[in-house]
Protein backbone atom coordinates (compact mmCIF):
# COMPACT_ATOMS: atom_id res chain seq x y z
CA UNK A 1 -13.85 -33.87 -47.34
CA UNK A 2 -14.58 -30.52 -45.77
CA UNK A 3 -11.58 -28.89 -44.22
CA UNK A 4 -12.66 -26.38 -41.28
CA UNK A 5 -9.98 -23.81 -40.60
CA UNK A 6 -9.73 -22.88 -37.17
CA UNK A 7 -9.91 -19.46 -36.48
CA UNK A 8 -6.28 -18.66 -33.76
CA UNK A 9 -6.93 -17.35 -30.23
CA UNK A 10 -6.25 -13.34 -30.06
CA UNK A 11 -3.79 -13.58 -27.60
CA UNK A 12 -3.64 -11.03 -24.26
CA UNK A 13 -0.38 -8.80 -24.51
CA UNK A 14 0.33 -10.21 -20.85
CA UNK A 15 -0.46 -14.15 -21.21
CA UNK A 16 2.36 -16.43 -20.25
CA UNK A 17 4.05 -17.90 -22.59
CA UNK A 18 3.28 -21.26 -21.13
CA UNK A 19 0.09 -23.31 -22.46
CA UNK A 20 -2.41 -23.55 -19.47
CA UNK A 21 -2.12 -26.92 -19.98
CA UNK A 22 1.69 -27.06 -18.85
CA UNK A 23 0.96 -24.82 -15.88
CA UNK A 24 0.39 -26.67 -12.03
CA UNK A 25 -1.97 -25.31 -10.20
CA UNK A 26 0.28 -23.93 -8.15
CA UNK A 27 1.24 -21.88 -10.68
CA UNK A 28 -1.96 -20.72 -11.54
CA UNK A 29 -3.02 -19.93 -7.81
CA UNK A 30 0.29 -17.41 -7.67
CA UNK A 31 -0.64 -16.11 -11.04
CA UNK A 32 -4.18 -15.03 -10.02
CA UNK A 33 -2.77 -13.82 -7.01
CA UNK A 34 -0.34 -11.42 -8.09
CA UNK A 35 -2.76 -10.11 -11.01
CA UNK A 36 -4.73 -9.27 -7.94
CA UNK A 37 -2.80 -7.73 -5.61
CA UNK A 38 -0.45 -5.98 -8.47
CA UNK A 39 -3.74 -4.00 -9.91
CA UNK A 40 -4.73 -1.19 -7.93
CA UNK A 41 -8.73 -1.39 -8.59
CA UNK A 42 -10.70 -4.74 -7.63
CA UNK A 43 -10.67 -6.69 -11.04
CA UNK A 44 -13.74 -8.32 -12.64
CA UNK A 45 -12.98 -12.63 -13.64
CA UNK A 46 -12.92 -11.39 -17.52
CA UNK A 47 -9.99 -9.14 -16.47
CA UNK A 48 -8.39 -11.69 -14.60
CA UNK A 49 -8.52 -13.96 -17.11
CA UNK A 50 -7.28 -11.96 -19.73
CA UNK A 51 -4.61 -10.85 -17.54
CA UNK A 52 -3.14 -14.25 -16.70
CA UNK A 53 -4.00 -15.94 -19.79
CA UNK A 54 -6.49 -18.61 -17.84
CA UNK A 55 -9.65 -19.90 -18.83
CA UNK A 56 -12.97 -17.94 -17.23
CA UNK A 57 -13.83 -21.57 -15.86
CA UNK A 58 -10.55 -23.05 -14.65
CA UNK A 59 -9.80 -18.83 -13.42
CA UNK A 60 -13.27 -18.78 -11.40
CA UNK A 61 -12.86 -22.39 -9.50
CA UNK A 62 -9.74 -21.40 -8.39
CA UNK A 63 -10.90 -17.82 -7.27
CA UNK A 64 -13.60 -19.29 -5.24
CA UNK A 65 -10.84 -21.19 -3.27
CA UNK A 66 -8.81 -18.64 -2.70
CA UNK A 67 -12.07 -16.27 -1.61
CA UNK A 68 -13.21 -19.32 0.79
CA UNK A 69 -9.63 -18.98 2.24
CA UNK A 70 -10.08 -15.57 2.54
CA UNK A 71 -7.02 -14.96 0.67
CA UNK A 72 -9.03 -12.96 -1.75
CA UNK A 73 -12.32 -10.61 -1.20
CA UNK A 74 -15.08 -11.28 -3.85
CA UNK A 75 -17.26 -7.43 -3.87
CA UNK A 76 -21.36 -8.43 -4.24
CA UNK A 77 -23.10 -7.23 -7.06
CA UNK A 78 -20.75 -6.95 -10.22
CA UNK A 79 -18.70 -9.52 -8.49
CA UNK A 80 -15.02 -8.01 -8.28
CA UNK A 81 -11.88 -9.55 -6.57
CA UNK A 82 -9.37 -7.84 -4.32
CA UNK A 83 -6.66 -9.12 -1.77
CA UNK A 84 -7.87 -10.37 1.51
CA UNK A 85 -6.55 -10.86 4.99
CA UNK A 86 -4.50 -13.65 3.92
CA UNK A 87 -2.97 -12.43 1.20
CA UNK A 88 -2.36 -8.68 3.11
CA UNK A 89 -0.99 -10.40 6.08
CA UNK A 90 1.36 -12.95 3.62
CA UNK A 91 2.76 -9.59 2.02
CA UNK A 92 2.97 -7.71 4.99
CA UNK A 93 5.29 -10.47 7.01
CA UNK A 94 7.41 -10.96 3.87
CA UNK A 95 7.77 -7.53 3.69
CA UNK A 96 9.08 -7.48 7.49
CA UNK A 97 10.87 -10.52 7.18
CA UNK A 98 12.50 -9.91 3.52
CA UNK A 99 16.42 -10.57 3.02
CA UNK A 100 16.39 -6.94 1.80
CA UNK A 101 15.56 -5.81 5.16
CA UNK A 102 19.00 -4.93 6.85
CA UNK A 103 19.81 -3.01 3.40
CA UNK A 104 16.21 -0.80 3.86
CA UNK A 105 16.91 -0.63 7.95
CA UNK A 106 20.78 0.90 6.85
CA UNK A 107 18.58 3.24 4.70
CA UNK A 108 16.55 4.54 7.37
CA UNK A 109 19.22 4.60 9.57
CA UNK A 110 21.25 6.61 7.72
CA UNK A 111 17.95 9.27 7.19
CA UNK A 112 17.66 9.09 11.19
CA UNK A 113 21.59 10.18 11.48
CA UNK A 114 20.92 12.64 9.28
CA UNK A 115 17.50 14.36 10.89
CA UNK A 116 17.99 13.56 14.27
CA UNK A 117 14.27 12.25 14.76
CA UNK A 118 12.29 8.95 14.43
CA UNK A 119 11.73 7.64 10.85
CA UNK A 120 9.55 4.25 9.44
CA UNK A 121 8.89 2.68 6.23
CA UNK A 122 5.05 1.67 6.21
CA UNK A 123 2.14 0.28 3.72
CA UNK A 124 -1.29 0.11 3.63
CA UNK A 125 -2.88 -2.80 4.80
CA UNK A 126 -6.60 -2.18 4.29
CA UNK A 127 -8.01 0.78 6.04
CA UNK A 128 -5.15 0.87 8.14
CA UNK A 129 -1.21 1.42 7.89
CA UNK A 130 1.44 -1.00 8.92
CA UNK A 131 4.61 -0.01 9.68
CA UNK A 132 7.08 -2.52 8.30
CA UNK A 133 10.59 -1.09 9.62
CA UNK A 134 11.55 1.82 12.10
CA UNK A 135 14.38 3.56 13.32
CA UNK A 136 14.05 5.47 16.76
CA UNK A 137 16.01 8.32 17.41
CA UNK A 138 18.38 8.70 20.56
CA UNK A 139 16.00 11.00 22.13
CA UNK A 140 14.79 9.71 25.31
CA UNK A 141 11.04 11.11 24.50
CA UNK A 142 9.71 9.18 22.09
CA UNK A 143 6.90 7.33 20.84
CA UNK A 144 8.32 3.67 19.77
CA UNK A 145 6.09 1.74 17.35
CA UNK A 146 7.34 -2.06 16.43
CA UNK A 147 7.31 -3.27 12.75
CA UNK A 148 3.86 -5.11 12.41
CA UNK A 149 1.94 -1.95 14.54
CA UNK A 150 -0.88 -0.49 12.90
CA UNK A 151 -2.11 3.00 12.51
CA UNK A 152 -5.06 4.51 10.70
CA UNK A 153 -5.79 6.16 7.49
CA UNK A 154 -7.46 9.77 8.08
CA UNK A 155 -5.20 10.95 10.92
CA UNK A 156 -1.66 10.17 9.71
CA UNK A 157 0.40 11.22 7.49
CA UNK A 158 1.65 8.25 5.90
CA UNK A 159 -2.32 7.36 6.04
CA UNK A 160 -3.65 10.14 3.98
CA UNK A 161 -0.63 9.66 1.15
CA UNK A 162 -2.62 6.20 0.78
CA UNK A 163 -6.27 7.86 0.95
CA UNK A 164 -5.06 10.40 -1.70
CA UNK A 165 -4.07 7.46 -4.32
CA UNK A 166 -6.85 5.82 -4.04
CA UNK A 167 -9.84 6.02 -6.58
CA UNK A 168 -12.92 7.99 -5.87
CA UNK A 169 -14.86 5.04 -5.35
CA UNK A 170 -12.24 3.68 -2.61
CA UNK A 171 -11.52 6.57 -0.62
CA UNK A 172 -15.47 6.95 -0.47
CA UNK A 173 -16.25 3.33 0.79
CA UNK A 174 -13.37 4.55 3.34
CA UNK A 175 -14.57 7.47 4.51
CA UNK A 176 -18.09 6.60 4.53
CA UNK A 177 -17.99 5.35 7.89
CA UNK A 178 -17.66 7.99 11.10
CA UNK A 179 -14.17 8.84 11.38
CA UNK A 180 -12.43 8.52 14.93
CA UNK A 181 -11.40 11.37 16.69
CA UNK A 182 -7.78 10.67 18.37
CA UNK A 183 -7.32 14.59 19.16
CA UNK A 184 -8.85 17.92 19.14
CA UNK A 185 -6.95 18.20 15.51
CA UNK A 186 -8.22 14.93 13.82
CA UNK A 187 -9.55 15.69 11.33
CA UNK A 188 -12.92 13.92 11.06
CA UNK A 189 -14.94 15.83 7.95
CA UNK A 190 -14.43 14.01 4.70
CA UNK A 191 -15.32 17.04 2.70
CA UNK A 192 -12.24 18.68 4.79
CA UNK A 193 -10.10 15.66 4.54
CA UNK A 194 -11.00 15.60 0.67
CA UNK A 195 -9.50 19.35 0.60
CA UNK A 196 -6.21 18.16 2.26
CA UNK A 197 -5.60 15.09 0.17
CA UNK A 198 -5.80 17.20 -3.09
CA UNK A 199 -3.27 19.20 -1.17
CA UNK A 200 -1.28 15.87 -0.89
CA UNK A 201 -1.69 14.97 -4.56
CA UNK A 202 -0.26 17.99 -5.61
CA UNK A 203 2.66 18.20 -3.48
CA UNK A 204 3.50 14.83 -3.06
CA UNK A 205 4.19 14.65 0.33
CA UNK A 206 1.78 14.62 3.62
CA UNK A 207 1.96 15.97 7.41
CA UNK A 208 -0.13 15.40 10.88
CA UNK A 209 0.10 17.91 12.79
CA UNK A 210 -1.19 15.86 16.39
CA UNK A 211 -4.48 14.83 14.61
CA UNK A 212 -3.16 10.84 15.45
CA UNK A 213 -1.40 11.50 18.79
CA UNK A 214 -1.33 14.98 20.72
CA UNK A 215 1.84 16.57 20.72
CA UNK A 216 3.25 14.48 17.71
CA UNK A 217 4.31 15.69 14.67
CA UNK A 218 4.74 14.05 11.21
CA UNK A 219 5.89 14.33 7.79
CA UNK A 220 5.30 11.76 5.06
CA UNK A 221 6.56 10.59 1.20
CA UNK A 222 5.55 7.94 -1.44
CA UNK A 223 7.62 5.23 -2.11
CA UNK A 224 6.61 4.26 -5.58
CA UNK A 225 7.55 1.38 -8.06
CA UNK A 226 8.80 0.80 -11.44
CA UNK A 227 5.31 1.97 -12.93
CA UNK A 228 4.65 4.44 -10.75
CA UNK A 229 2.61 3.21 -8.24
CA UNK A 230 2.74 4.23 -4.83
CA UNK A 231 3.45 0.59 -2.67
CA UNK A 232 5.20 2.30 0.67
CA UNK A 233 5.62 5.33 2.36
CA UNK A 234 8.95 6.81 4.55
CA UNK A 235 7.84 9.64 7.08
CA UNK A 236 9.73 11.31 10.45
CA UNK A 237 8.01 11.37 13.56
CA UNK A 238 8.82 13.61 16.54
CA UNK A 239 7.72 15.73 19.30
CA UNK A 240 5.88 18.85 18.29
CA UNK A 241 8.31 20.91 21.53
CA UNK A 242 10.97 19.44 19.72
CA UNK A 243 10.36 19.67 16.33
CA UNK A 244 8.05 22.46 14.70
CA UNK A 245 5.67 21.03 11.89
CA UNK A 246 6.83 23.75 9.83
CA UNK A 247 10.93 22.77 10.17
CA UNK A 248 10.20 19.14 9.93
CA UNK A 249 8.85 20.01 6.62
CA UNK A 250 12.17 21.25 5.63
CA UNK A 251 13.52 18.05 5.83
CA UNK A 252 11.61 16.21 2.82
CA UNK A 253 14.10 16.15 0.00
CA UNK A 254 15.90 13.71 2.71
CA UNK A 255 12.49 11.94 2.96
CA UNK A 256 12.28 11.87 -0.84
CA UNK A 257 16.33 10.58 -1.28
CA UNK A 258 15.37 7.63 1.03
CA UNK A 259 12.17 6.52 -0.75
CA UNK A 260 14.10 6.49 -3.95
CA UNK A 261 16.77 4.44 -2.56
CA UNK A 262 13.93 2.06 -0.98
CA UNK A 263 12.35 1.96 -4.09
CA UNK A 264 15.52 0.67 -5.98
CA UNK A 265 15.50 -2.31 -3.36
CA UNK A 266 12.28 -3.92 -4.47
């Protein structure tokens, strides 16, 4: 008798534990999900699969339901995967709705109390920004946004800390298409805009100075996670006769205290 020894699977540093055997689907589904939406590139089905541990063939039936469902975007050509609507607009509302949500609204509360001016928690969502919480000032001018309003990229502050993470390829298949002008300040040259966001990657924090809204003001910081990855962003808004661009500046190490304490909620 010939005995054949079977050479072992190399095993992926992140595979579960679990055989894929022992795993439901819906356990698979949520796994493919979150590989997705944690890694901050569109991911090939090889990476996918090595990420989660599941075979190429059971890993690419299930990706075709969830991009039929639009709850993931397959890219044409190479063929990668990246969150869609779905997905965005399931982490989005459990971002708004979360039980950590009066403990992040005390946060920004407190940050209002302390600057005297409009402050909001957003993410990206896209090619836009949503704001997810907000806490208005006493003021009675004002611009009042509700959580679930969204705002674009190139023209806000919180926008353009998102534009300056992003990869090369990203921000270009962003800016690619005519920007909108919202003022006589927008901002509407990429190779301009490109010159700011290195600003903003250097600094670490972003302003509008009325390029979204005329007479508004803004100043904007990262909220980023336990690998350093930039997932939210806390900025002050407020009238430019009330509040100089240059003085609300002034005010982001109280920015920056807030994002950290976000960031220790999720």
């Amino acid at each position: 008798m010939v005995h054949v020894r079977k050479t072992p699977k190399p095993q992926t540093a992140q595979r579960s534990p679990m055989s894929d055997g022992s795993r439901s689907t819906a356990s698979r589904v949520l796994e493919l999900l979150h590989a997705v939406a944690r890694n901050p590139h569109p991911m090939k089905l090889e990476e996918i699969a090595t990420a989660t541990g599941i075979p190429k063939p059971t890993a690419l039936r299930i990706l075709q339901s969830l991009v039929a469902a639009n709850a993931l975007l397959r890219d044409a050509g190479p063929k990668f995967y990246s969150p869609g609507t779905r997905l965005t607009d399931l982490a989005i509302s459990a971002l708004i709705n979360s039980p950590l949500r009066a403990a992040r609204h005390l946060i920004l509360q407190n940050l209002v109390d302390q600057i005297g001016e409009t402050c909001n928690f957003t993410t990206l969502d896209g090619s836009d920004v949503t704001y997810i919480d907000r806490v208005e000032c006493r003021w009675p001018l004002r611009l009042q946004l509700q959580p679930g309003s969204r705002v674009p990229l190139h023209c806000t502050s919180s926008g353009k800390i998102y534009l300056s993470e992003m990869s090369a390829r990203q921000r270009r298949s962003i800016l690619s298409v005519p920007l909108k002008r919202f003022t006589p300040r927008t901002i509407v040259d990429p190779k301009a805009l490109e010159i700011e966001l290195r600003q903003v990657r250097k600094r670490r924090f972003s302003t509008d100075n009325e390029g979204f809204l005329t007479g508004l003001i803004s100043v904007a910081v990262p909220v980023v996670d336990r690998v350093q990855r930039v997932f939210a962003t806390v900025a002050v808004h407020a009238p430019s006769a009330r509040l100089s661009l240059r003085d609300a500046q002034t005010y982001v190490p109280l920015l920056r205290d807030a994002a950290d304490r976000l960031a220790e909620l999720y």
